[in-house]
PDB file of N, CA and C in Angstrom:
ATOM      1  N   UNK A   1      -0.252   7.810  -8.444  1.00  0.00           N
ATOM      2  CA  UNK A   1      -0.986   6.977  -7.506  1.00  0.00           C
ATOM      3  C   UNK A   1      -0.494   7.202  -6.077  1.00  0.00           C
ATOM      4  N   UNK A   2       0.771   7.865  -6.157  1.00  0.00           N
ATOM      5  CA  UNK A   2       1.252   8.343  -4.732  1.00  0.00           C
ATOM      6  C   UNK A   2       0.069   8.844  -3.981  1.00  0.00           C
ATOM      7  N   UNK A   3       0.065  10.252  -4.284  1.00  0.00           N
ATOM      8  CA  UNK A   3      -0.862  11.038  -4.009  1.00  0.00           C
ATOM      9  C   UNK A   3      -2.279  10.695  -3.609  1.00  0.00           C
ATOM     10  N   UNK A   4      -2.763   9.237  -4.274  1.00  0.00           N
ATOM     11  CA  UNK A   4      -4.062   8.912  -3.636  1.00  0.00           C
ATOM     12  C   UNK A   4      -3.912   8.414  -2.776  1.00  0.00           C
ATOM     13  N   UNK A   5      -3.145   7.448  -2.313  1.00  0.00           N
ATOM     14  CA  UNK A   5      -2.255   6.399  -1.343  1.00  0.00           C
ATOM     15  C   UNK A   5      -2.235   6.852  -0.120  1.00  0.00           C
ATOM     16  N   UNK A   6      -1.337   8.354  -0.146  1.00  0.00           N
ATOM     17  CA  UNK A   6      -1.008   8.449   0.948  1.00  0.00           C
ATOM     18  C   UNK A   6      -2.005   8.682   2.037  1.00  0.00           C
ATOM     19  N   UNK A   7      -3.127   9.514   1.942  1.00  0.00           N
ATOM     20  CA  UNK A   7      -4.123   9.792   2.944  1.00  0.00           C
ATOM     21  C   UNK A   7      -4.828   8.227   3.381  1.00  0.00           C
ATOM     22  N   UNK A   8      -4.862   7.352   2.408  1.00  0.00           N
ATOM     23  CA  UNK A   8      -5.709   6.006   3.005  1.00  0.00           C
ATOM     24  C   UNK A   8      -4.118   5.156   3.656  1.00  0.00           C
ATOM     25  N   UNK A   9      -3.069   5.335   3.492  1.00  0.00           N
ATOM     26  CA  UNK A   9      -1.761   5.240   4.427  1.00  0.00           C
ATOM     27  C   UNK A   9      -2.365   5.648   5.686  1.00  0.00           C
ATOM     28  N   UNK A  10      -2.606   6.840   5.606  1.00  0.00           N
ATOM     29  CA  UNK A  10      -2.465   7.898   7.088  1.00  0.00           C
ATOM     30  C   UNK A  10      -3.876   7.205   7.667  1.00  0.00           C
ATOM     31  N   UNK A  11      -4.780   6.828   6.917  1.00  0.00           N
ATOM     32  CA  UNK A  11      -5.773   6.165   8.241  1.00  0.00           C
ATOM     33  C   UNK A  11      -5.429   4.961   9.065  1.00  0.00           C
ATOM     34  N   UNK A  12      -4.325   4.220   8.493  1.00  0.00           N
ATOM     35  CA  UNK A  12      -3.896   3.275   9.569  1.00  0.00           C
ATOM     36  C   UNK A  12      -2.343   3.131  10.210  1.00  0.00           C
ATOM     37  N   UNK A  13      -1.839   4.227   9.601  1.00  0.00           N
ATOM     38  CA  UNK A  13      -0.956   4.449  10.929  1.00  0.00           C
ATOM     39  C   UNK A  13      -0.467   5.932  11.144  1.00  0.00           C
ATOM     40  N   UNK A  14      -0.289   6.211  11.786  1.00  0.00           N
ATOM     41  CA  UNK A  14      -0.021   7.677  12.750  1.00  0.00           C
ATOM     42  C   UNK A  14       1.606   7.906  12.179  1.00  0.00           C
ATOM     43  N   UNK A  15       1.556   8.793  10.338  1.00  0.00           N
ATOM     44  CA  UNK A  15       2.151   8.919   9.587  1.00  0.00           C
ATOM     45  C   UNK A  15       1.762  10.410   8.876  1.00  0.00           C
ATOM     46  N   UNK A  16       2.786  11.709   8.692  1.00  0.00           N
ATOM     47  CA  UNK A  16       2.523  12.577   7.896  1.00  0.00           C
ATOM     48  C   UNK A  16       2.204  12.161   6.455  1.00  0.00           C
ATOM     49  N   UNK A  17       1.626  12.839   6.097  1.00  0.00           N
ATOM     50  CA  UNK A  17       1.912  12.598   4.306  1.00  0.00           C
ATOM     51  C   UNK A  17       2.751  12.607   3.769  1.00  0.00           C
ATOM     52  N   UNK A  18       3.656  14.050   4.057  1.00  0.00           N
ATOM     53  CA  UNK A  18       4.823  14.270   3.673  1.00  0.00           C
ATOM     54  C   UNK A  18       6.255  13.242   3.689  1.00  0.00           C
ATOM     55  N   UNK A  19       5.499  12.644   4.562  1.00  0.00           N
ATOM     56  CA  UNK A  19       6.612  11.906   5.069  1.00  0.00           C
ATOM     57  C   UNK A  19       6.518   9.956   4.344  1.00  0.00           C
ATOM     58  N   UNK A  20       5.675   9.955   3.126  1.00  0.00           N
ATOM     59  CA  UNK A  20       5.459   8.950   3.092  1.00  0.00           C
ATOM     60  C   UNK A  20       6.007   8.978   1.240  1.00  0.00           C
ATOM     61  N   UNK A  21       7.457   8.199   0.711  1.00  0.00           N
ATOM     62  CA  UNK A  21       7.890   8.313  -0.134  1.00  0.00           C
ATOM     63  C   UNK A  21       7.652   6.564  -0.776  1.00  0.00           C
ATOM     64  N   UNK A  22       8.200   6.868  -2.137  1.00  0.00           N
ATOM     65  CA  UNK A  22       7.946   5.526  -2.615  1.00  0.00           C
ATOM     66  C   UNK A  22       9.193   4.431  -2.264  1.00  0.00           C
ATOM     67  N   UNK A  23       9.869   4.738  -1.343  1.00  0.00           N
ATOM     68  CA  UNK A  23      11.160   4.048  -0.700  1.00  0.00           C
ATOM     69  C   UNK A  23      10.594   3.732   0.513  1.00  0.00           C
ATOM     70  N   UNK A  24       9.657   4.229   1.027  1.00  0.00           N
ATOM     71  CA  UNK A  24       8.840   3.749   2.346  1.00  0.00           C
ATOM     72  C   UNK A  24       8.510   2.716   2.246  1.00  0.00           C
ATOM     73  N   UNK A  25       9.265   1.918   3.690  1.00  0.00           N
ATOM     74  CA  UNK A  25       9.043   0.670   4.029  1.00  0.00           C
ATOM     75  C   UNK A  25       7.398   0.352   5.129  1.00  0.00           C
ATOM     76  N   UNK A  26       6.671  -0.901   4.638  1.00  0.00           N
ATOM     77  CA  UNK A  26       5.674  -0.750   4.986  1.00  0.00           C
ATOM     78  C   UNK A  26       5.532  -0.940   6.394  1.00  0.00           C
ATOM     79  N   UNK A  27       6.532  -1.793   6.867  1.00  0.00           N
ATOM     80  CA  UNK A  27       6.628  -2.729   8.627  1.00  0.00           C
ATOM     81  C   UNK A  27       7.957  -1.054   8.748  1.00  0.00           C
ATOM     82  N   UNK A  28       8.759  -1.369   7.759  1.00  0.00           N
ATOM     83  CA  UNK A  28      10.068  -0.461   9.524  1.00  0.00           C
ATOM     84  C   UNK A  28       9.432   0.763   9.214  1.00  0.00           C
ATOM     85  N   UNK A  29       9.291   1.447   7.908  1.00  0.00           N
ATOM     86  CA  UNK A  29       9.263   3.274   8.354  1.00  0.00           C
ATOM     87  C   UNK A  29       7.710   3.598   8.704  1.00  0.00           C
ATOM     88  N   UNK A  30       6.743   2.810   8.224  1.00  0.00           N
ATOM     89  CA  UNK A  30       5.531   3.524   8.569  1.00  0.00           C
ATOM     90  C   UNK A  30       4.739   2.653   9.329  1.00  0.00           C
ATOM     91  N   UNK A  31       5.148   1.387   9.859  1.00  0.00           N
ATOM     92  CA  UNK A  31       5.045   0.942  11.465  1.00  0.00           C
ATOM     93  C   UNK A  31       3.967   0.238  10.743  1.00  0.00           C
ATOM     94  N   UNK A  32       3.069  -0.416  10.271  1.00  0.00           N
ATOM     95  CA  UNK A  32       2.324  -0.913   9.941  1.00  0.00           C
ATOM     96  C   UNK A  32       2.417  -2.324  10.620  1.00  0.00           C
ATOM     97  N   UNK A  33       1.227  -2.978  10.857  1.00  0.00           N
ATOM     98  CA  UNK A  33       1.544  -4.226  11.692  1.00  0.00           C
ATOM     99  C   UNK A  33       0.612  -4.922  10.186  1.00  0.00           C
ATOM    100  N   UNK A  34       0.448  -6.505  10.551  1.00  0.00           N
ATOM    101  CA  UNK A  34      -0.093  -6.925   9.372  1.00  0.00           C
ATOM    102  C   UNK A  34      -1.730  -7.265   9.469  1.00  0.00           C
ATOM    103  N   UNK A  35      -2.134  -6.730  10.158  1.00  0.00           N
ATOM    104  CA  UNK A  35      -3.519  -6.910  10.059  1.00  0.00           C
ATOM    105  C   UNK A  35      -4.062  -5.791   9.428  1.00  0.00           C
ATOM    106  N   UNK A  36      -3.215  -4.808   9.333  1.00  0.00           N
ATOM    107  CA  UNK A  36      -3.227  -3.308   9.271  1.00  0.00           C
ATOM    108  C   UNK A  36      -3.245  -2.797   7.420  1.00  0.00           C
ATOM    109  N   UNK A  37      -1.992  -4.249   7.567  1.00  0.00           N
ATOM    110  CA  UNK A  37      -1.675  -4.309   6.230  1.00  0.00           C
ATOM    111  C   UNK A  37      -2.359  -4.721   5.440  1.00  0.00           C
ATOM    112  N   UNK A  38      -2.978  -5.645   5.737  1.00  0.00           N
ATOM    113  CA  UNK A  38      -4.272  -6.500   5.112  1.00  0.00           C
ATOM    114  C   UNK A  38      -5.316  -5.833   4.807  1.00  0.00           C
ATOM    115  N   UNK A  39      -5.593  -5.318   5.793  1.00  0.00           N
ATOM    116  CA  UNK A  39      -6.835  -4.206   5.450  1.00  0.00           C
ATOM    117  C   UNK A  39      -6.643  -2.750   4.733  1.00  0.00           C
ATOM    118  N   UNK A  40      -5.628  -2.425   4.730  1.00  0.00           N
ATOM    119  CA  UNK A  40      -5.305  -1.232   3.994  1.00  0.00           C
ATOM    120  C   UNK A  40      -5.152  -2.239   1.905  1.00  0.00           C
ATOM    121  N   UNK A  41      -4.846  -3.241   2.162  1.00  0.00           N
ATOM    122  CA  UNK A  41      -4.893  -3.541   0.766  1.00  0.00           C
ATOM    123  C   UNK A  41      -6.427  -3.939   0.193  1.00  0.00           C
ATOM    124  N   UNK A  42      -7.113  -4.451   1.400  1.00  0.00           N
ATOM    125  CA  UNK A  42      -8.592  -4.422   1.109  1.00  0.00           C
ATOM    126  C   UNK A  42      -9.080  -3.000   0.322  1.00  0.00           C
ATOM    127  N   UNK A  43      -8.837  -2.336   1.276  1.00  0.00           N
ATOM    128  CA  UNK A  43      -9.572  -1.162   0.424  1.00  0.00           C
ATOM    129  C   UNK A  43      -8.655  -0.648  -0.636  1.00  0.00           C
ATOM    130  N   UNK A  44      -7.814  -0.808  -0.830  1.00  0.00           N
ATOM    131  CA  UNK A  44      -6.877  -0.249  -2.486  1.00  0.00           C
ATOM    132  C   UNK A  44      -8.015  -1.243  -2.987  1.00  0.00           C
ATOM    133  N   UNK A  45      -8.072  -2.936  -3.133  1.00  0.00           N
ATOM    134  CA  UNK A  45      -8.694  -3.632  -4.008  1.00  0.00           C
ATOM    135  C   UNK A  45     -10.158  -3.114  -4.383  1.00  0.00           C
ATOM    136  N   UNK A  46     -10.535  -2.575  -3.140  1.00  0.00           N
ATOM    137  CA  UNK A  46     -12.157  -2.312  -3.530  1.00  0.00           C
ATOM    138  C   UNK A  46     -12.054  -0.619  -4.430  1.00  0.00           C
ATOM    139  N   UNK A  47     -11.130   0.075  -4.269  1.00  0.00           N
ATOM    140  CA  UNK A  47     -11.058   1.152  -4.386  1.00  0.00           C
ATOM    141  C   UNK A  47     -10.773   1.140  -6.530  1.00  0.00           C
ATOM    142  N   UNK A  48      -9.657   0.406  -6.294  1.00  0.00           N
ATOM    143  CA  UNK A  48      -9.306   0.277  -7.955  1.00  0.00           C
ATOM    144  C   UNK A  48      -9.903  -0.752  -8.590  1.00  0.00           C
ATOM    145  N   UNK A  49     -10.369  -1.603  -7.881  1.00  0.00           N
ATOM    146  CA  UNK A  49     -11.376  -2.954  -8.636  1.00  0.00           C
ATOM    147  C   UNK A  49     -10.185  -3.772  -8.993  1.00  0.00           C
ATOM    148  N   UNK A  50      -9.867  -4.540  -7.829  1.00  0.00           N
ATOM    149  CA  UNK A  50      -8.384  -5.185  -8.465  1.00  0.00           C
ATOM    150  C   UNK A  50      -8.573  -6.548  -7.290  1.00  0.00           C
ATOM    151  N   UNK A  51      -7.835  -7.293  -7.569  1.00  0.00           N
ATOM    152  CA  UNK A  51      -7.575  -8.544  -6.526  1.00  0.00           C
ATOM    153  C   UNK A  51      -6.348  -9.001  -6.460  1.00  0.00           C
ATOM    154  N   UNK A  52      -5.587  -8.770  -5.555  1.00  0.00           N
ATOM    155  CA  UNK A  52      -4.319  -9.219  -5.249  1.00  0.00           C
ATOM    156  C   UNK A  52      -4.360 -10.358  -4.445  1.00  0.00           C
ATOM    157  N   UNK A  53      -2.964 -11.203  -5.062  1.00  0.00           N
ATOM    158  CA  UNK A  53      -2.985 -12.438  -4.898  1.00  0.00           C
ATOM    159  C   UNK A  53      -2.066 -12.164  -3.458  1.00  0.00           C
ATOM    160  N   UNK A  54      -2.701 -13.368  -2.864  1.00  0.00           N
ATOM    161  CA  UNK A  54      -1.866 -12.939  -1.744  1.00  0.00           C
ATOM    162  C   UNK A  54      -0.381 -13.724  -1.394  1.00  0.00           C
ATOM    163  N   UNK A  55       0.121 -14.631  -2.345  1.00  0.00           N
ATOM    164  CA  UNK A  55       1.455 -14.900  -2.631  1.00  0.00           C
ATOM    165  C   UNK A  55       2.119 -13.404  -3.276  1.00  0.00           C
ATOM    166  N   UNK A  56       2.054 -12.653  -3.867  1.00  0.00           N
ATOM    167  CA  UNK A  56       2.378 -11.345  -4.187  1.00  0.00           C
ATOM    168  C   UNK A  56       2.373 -10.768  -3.353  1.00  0.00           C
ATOM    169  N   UNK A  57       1.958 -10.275  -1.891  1.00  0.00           N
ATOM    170  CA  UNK A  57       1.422  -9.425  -1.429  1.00  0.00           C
ATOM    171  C   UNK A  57       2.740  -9.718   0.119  1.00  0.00           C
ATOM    172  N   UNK A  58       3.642 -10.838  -0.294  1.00  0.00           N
ATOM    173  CA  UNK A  58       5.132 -10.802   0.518  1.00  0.00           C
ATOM    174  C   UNK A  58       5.895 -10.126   0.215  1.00  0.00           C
ATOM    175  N   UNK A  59       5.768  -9.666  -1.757  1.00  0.00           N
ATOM    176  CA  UNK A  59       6.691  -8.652  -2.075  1.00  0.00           C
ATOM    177  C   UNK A  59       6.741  -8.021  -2.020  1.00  0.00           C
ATOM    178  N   UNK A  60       5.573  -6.731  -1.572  1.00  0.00           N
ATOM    179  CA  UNK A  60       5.677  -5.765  -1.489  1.00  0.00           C
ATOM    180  C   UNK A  60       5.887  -5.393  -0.225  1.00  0.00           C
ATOM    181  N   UNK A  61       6.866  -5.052   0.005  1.00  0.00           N
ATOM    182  CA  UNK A  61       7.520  -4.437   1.003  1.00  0.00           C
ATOM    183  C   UNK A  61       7.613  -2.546   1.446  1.00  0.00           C
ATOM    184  N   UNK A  62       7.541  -2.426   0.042  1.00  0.00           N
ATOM    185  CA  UNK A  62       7.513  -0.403   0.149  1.00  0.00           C
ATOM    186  C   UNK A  62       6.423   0.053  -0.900  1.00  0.00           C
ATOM    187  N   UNK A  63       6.008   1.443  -0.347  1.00  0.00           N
ATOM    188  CA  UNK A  63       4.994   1.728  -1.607  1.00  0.00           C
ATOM    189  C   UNK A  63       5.344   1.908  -2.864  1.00  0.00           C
ATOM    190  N   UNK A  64       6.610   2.068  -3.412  1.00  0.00           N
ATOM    191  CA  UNK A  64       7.095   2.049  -4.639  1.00  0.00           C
ATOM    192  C   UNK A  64       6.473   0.730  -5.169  1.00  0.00           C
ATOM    193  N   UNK A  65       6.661  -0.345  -4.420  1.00  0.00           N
ATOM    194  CA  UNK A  65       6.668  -1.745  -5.013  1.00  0.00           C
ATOM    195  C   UNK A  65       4.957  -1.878  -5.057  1.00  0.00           C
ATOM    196  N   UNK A  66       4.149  -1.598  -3.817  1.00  0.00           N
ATOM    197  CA  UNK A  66       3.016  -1.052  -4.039  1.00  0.00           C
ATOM    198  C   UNK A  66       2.269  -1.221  -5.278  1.00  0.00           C
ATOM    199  N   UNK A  67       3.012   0.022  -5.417  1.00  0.00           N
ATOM    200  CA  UNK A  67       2.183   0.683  -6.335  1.00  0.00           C
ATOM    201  C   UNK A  67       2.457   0.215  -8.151  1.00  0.00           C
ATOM    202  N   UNK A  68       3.619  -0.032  -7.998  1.00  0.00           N
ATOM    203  CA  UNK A  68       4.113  -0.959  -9.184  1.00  0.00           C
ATOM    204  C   UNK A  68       2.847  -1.814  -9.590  1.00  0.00           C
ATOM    205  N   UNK A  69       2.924  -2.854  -8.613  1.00  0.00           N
ATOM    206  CA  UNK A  69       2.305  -3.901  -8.563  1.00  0.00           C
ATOM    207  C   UNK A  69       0.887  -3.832  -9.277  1.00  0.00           C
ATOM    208  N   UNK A  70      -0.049  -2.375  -8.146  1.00  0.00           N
ATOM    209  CA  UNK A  70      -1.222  -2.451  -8.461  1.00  0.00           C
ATOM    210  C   UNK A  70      -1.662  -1.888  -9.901  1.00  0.00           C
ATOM    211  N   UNK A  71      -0.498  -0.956 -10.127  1.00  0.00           N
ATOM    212  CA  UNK A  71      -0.710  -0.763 -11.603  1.00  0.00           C
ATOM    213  C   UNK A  71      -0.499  -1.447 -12.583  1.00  0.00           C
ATOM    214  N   UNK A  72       0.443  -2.465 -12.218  1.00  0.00           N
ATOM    215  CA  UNK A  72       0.370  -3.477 -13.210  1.00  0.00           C
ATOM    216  C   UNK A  72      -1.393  -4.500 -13.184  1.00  0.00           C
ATOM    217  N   UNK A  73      -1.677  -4.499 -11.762  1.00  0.00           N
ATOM    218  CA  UNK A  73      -2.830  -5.250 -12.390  1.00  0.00           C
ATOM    219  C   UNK A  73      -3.968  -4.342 -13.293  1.00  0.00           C
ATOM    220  N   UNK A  74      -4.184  -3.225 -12.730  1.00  0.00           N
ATOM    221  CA  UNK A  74      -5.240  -2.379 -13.651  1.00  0.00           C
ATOM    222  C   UNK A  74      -4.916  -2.090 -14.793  1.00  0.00           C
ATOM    223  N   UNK A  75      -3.638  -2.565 -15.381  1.00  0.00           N
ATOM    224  CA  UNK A  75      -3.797  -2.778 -16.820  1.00  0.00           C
ATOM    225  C   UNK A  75      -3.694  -3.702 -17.514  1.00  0.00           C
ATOM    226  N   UNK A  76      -3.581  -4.809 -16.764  1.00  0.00           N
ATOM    227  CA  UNK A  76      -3.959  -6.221 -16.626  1.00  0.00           C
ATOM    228  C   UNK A  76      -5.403  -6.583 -17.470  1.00  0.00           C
TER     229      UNK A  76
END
């Protein structure tokens, strides 16, 4: 799920691909502000058919946790 991630990453902030690991922090390493953030999880939700709660959505802090998360709901 890395791999799909990262290019819809790179449309909202001015981030290589390469440069975007699952230890990547969403506010310090890839600068993300939270409106930014919000909307980049919009489209994961519309993208995988998922709804994240948004009490959850404090924990994730890096895309590791991310992505954890969203895979846990799609097999939910």
């Amino acid at each position: 799920m890395l791999e799909q991630l990262k290019p819809i990453i790179c449309e909202y902030v001015e981030v290589e691909p390469e440069d975007i690991t699952l230890e990547s922090r969403f506010i310090e390493d890839l600068h993300f502000n939270s409106y930014d953030f919000m909307s980049f999880l919009g489209e994961i939700e519309e993208m995988l058919e998922v709804t994240v709660d948004e009490q959850d959505v404090l924990e994730l802090d890096t895309v590791g946790k991310a992505i954890a998360y969203l895979e846990g709901l799609k097999g939910a």
